[in-house]
C-alpha atoms as a PDB file:
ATOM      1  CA  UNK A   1     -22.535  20.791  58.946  1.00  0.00           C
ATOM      2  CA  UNK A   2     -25.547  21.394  56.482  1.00  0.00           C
ATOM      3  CA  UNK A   3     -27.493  18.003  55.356  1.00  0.00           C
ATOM      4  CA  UNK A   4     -30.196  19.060  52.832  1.00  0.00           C
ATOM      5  CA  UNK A   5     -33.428  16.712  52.489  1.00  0.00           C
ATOM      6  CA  UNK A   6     -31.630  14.773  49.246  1.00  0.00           C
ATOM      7  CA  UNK A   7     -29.097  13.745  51.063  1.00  0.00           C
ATOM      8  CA  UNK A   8     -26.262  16.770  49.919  1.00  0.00           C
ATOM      9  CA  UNK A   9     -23.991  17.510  52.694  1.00  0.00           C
ATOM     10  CA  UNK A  10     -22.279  21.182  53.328  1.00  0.00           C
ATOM     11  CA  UNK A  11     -19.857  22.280  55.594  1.00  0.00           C
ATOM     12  CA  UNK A  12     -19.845  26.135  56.517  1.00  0.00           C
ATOM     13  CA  UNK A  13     -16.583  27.464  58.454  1.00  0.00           C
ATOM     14  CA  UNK A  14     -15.123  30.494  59.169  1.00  0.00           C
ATOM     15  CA  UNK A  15     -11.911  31.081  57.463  1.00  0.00           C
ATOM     16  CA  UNK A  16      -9.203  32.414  60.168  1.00  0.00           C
ATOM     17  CA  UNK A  17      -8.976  29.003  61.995  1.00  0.00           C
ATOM     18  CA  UNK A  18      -8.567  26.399  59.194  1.00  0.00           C
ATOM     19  CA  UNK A  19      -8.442  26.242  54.779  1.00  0.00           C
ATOM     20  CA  UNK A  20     -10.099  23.711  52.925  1.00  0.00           C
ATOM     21  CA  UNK A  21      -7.269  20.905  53.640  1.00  0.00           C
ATOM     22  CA  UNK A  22      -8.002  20.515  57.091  1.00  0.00           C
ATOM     23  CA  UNK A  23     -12.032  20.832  56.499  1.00  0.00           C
ATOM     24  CA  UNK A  24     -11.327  18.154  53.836  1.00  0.00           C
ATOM     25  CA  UNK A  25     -10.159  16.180  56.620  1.00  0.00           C
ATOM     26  CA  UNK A  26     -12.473  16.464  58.950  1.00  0.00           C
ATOM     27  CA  UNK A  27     -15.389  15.784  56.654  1.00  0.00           C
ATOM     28  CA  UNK A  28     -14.692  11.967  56.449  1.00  0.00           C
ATOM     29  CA  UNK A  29     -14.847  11.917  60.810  1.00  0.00           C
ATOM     30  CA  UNK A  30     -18.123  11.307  62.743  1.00  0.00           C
ATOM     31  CA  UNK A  31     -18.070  13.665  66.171  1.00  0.00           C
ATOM     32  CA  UNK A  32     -20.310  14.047  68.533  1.00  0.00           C
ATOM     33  CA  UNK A  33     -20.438  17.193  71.012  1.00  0.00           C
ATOM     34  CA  UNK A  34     -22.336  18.057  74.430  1.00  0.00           C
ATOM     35  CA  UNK A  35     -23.204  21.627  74.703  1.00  0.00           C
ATOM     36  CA  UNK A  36     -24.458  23.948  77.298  1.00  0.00           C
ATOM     37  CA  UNK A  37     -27.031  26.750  77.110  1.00  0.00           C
ATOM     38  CA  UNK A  38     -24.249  29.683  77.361  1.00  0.00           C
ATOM     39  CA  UNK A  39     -22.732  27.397  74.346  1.00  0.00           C
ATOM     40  CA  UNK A  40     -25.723  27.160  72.507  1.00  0.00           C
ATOM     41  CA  UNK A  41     -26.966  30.922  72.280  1.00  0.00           C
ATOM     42  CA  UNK A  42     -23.601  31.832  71.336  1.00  0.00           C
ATOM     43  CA  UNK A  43     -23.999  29.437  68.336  1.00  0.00           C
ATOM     44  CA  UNK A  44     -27.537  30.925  67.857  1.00  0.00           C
ATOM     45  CA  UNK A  45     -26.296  34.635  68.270  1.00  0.00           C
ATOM     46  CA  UNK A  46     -22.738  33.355  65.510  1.00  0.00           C
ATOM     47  CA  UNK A  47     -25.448  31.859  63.204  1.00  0.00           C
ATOM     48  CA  UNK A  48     -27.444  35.421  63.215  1.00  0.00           C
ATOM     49  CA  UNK A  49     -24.600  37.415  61.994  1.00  0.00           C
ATOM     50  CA  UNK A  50     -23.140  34.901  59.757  1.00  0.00           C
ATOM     51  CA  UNK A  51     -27.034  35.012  57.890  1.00  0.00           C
ATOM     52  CA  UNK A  52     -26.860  38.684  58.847  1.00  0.00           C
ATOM     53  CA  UNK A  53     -22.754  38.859  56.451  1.00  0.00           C
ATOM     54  CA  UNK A  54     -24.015  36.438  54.171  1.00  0.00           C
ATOM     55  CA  UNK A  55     -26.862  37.979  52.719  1.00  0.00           C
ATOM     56  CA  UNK A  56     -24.458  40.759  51.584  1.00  0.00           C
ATOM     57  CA  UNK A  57     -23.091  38.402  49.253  1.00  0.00           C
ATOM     58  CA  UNK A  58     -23.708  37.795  45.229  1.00  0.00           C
ATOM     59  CA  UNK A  59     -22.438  34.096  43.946  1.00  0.00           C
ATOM     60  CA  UNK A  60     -21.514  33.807  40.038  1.00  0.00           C
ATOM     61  CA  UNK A  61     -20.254  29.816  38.695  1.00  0.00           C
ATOM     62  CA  UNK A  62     -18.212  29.568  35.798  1.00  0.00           C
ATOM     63  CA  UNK A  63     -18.329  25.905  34.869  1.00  0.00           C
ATOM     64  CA  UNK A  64     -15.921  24.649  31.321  1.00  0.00           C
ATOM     65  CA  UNK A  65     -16.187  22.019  29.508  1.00  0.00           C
ATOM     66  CA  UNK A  66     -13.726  23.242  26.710  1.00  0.00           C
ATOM     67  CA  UNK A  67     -10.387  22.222  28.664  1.00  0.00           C
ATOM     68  CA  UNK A  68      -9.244  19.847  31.480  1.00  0.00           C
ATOM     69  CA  UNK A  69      -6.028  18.584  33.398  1.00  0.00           C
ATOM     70  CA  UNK A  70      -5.171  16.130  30.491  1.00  0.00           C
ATOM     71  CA  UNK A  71      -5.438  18.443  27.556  1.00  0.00           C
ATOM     72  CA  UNK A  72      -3.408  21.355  29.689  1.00  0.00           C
ATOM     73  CA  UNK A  73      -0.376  19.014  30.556  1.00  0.00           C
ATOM     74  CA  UNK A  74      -0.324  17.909  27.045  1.00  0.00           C
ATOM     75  CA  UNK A  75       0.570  20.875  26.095  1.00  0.00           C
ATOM     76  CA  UNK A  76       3.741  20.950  28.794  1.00  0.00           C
ATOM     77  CA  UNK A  77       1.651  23.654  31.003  1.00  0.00           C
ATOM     78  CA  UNK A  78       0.850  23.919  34.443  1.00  0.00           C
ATOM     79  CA  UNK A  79      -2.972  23.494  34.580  1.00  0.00           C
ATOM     80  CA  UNK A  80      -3.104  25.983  37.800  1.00  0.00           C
ATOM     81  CA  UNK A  81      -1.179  28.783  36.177  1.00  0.00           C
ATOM     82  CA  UNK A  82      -3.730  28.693  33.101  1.00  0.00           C
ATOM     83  CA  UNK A  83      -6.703  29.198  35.825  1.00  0.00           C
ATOM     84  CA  UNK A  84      -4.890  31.909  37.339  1.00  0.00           C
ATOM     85  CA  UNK A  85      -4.110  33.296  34.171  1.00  0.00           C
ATOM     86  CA  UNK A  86      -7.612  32.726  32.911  1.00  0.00           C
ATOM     87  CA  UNK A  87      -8.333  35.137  36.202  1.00  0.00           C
ATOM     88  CA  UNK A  88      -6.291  37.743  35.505  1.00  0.00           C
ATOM     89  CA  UNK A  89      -7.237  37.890  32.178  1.00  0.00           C
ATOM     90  CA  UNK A  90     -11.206  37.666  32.981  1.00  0.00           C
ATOM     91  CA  UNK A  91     -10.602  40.724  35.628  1.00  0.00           C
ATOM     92  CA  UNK A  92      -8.575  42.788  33.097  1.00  0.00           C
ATOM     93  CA  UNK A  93     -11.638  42.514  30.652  1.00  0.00           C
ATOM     94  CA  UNK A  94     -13.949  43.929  33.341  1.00  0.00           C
ATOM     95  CA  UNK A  95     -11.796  46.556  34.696  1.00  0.00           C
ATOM     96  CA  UNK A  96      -9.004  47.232  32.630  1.00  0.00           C
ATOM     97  CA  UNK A  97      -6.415  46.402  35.381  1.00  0.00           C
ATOM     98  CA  UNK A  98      -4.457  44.147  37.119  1.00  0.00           C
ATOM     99  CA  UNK A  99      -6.094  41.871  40.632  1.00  0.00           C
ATOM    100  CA  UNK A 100      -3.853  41.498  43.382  1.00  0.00           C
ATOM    101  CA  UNK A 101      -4.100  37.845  44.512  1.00  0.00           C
ATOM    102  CA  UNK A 102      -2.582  36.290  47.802  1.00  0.00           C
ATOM    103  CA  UNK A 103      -0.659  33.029  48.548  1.00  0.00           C
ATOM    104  CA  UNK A 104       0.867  32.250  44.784  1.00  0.00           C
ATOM    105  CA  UNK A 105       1.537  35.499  44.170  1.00  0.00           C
ATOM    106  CA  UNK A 106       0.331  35.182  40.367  1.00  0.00           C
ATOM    107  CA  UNK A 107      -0.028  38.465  39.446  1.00  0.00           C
ATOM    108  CA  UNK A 108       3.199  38.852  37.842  1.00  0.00           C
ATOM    109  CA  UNK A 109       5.078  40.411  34.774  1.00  0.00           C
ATOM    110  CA  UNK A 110       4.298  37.144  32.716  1.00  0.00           C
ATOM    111  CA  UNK A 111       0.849  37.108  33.029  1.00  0.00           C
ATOM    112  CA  UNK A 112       0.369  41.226  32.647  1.00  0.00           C
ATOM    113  CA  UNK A 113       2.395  40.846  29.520  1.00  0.00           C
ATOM    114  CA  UNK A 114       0.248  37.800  28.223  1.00  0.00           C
ATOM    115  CA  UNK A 115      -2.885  39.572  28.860  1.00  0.00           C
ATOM    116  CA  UNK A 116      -2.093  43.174  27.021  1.00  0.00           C
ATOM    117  CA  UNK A 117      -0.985  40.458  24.384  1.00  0.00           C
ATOM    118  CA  UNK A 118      -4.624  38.970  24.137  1.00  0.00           C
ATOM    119  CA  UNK A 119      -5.969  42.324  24.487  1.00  0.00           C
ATOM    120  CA  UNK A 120      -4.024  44.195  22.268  1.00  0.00           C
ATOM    121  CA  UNK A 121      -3.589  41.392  19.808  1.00  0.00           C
ATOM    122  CA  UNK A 122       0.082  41.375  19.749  1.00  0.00           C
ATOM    123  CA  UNK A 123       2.997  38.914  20.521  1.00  0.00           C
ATOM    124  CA  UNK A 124       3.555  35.265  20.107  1.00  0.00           C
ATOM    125  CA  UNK A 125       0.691  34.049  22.757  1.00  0.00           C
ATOM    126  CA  UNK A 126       1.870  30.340  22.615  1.00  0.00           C
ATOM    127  CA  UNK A 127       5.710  31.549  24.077  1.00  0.00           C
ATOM    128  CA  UNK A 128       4.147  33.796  26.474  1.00  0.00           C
ATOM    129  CA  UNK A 129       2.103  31.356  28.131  1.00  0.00           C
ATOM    130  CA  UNK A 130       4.386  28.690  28.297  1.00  0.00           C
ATOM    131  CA  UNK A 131       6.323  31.624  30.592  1.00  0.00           C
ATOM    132  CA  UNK A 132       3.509  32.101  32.684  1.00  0.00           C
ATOM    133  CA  UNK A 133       3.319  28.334  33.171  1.00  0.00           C
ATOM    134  CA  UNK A 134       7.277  28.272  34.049  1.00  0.00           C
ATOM    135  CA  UNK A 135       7.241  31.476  36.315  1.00  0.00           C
ATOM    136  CA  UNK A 136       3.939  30.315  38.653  1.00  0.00           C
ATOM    137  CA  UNK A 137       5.338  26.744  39.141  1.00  0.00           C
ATOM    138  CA  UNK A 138       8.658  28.100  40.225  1.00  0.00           C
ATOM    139  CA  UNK A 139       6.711  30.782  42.538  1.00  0.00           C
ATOM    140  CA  UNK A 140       5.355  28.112  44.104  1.00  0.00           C
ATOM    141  CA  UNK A 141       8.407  26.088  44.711  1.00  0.00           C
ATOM    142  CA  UNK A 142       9.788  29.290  46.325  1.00  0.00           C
ATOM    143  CA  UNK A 143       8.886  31.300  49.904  1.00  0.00           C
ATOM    144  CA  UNK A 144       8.600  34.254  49.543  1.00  0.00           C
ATOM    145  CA  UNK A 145       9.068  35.644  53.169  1.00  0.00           C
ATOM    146  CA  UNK A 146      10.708  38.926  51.772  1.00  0.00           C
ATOM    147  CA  UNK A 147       7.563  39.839  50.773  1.00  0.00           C
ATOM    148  CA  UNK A 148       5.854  39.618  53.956  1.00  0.00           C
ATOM    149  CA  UNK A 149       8.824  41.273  56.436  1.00  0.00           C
ATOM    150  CA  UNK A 150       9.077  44.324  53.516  1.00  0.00           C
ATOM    151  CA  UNK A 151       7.592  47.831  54.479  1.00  0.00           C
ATOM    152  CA  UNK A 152       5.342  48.348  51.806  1.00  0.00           C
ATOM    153  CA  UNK A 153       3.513  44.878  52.540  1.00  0.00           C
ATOM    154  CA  UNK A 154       0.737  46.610  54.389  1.00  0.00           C
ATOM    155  CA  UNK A 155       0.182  49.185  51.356  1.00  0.00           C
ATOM    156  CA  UNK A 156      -0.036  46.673  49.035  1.00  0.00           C
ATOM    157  CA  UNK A 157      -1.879  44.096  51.333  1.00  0.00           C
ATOM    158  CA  UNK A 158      -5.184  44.664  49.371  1.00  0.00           C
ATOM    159  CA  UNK A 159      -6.240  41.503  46.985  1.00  0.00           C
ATOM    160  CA  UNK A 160      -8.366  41.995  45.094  1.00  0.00           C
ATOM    161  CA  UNK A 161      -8.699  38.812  43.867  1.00  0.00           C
ATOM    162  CA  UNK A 162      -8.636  36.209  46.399  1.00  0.00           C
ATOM    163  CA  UNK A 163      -7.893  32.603  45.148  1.00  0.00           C
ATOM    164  CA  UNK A 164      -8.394  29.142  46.450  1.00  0.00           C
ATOM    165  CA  UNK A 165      -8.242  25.471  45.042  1.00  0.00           C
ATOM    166  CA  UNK A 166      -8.025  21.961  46.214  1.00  0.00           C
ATOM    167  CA  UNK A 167      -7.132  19.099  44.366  1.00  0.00           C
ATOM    168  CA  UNK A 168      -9.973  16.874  44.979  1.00  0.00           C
ATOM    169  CA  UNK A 169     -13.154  15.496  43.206  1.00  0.00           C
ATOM    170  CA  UNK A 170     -14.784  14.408  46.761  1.00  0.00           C
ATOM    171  CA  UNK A 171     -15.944  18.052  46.807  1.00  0.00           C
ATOM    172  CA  UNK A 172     -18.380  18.980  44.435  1.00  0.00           C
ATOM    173  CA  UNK A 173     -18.483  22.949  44.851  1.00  0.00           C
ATOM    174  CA  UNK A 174     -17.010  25.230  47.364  1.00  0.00           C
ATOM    175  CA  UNK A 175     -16.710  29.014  48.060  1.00  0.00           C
ATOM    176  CA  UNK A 176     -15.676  31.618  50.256  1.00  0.00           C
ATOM    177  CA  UNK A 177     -15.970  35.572  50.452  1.00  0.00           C
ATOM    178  CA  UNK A 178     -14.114  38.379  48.605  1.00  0.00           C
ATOM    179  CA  UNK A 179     -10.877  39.703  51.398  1.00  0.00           C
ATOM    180  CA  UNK A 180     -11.577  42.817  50.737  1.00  0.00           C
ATOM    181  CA  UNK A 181     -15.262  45.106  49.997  1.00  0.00           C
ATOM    182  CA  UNK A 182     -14.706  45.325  45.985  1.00  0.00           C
ATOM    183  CA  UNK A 183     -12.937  42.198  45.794  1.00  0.00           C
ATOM    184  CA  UNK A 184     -13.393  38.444  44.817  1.00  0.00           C
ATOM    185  CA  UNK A 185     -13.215  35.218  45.899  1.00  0.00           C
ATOM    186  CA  UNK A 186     -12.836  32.775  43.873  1.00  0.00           C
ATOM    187  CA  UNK A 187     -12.674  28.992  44.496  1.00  0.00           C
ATOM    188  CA  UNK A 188     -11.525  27.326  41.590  1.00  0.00           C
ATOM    189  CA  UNK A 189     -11.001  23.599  40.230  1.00  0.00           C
ATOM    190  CA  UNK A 190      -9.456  21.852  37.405  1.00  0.00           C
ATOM    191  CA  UNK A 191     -10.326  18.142  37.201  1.00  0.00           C
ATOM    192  CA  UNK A 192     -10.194  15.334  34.114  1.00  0.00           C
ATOM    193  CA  UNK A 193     -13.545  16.373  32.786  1.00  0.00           C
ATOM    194  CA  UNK A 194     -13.646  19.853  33.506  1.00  0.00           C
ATOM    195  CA  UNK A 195     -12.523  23.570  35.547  1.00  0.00           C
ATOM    196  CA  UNK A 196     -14.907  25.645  36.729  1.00  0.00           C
ATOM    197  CA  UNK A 197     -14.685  28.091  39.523  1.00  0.00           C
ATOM    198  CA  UNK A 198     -17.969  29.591  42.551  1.00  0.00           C
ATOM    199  CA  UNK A 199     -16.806  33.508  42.317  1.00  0.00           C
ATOM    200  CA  UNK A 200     -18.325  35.746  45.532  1.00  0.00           C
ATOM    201  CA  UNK A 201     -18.607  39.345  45.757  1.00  0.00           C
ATOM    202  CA  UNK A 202     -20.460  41.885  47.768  1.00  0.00           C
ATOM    203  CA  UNK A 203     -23.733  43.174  46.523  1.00  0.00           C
ATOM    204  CA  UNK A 204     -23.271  46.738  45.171  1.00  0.00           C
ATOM    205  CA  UNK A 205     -19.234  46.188  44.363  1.00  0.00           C
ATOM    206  CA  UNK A 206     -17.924  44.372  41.287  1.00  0.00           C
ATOM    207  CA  UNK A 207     -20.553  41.774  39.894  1.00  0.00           C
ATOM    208  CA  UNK A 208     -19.462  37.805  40.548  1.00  0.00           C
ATOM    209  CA  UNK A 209     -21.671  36.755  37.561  1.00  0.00           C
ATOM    210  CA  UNK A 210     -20.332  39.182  35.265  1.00  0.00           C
ATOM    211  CA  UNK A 211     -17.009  38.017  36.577  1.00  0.00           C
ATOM    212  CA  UNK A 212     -17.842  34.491  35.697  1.00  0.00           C
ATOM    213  CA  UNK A 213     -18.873  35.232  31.838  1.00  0.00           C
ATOM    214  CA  UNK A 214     -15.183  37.442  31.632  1.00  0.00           C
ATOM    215  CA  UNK A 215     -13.957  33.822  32.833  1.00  0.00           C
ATOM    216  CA  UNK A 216     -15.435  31.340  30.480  1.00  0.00           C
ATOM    217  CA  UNK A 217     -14.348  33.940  27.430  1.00  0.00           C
ATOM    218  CA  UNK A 218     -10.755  34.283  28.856  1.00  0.00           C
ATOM    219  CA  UNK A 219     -10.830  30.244  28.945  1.00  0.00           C
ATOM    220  CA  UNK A 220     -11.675  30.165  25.687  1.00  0.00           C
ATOM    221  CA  UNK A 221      -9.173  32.540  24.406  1.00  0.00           C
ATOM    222  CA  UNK A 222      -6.547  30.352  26.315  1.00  0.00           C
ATOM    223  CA  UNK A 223      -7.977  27.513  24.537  1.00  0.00           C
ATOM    224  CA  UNK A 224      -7.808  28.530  21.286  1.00  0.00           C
ATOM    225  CA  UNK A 225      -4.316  29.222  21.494  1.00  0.00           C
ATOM    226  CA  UNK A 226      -2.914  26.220  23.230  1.00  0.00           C
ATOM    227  CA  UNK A 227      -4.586  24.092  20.621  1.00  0.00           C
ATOM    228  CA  UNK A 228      -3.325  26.026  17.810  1.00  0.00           C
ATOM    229  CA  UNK A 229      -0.071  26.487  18.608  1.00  0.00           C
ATOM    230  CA  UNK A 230       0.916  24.254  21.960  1.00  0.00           C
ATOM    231  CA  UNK A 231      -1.228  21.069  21.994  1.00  0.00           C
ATOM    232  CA  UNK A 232       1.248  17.624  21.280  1.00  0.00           C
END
């Protein structure tokens, strides 16, 4: 726990035990701990290498005002799959291919078609995103154990992009590190007023705050279209 001197309060974890549910938890409980000596130089020797990681790390905010929850589910879209698609779209820009992300899954044939679309200024944009909203809300309905028992998981167990969100306004900004050397992480948001997203990556890989401009122009793009052709 990290208290700054106007009263801001931070919590810092490692990832393996626990995700940003349980931490979201624990953050409204007081506790109180006694600690040895052995305890407390391993805390002192954890906090040495965790500066030691850390200051390998570039941090790049993408924070837009142009949509919100509301004016997505007017439009009969899923608000996540728009961020995610907004990420795909932002790392396509940069890189000319397509991010592997964990947990959703949303790297899929709906969002690689809607993206050559934008790029390539072809197809009807307004039916291909309302299939990227359909396909990522029924990916996440679904389990995709398959995936993780199949022999090629371990091949194609590099993401890229690594993606994390939680529904909340208690939190004001999170973050966490890319999974892989030349990857990203990307905590993300989408909230009545506002999305936004805190994008790490490792210094001399692939650039967070570039990252984060690639977002706010793929956001836009995806703006322009729903309210041209989608918004009720």
């Amino acid at each position: 726990l990290i208290v700054d001197a106007n009263g801001m309060a931070t919590i810092n974890f490692e990832h393996s035990w626990g995700d940003g549910v349980a931490i979201l938890r624990l953050m409204e409980e007081s506790f109180h701990f006694t600690l040895s000596e052995s305890l407390r130089q391993k805390i002192k020797d954890a906090q040495e290498k965790h500066v030691a990681v850390g200051s390998r790390l570039r941090i790049g905010t993408a924070e837009y005002f142009g949509m919100n929850r509301k004016f997505i589910k007017r439009s009969k879209l899923s608000p996540d799959s728009i961020m995610q698609l907004a990420v795909q779209l932002a790392f396509y820009k940069l890189f000319n291919e397509f991010g592997r992300t964990e947990c959703v899954r949303s790297a899929t044939c709906a969002t690689r078609d809607t993206v050559l679309a934008v790029e390539n200024g072809q197809g009807d944009l307004a039916e291909l995103l309302k299939k990227c909203s359909a396909v990522h809300s029924q990916m996440i309905k679904e389990a995709a154990t398959e995936l993780f028992n199949s022999d090629v998981y371990q091949y194609m167990n590099q993401f890229v992009i690594s993606t994390s969100t939680l529904a909340t306004e208690t939190v004001v900004l999170g973050g966490f590190g890319p999974v892989v050397p030349d990857g990203f992480g990307i905590a993300y948001n989408v909230v009545p007023a506002k999305m936004g997203a805190v994008i790490l990556s490792y210094n001399g890989q692939r650039d967070a705050t570039i990252f984060a401009d690639a977002l706010l122009e793929s956001l836009d793009i995806l703006k322009n279209t729903i309210e041209k052709k989608l918004l009720i």
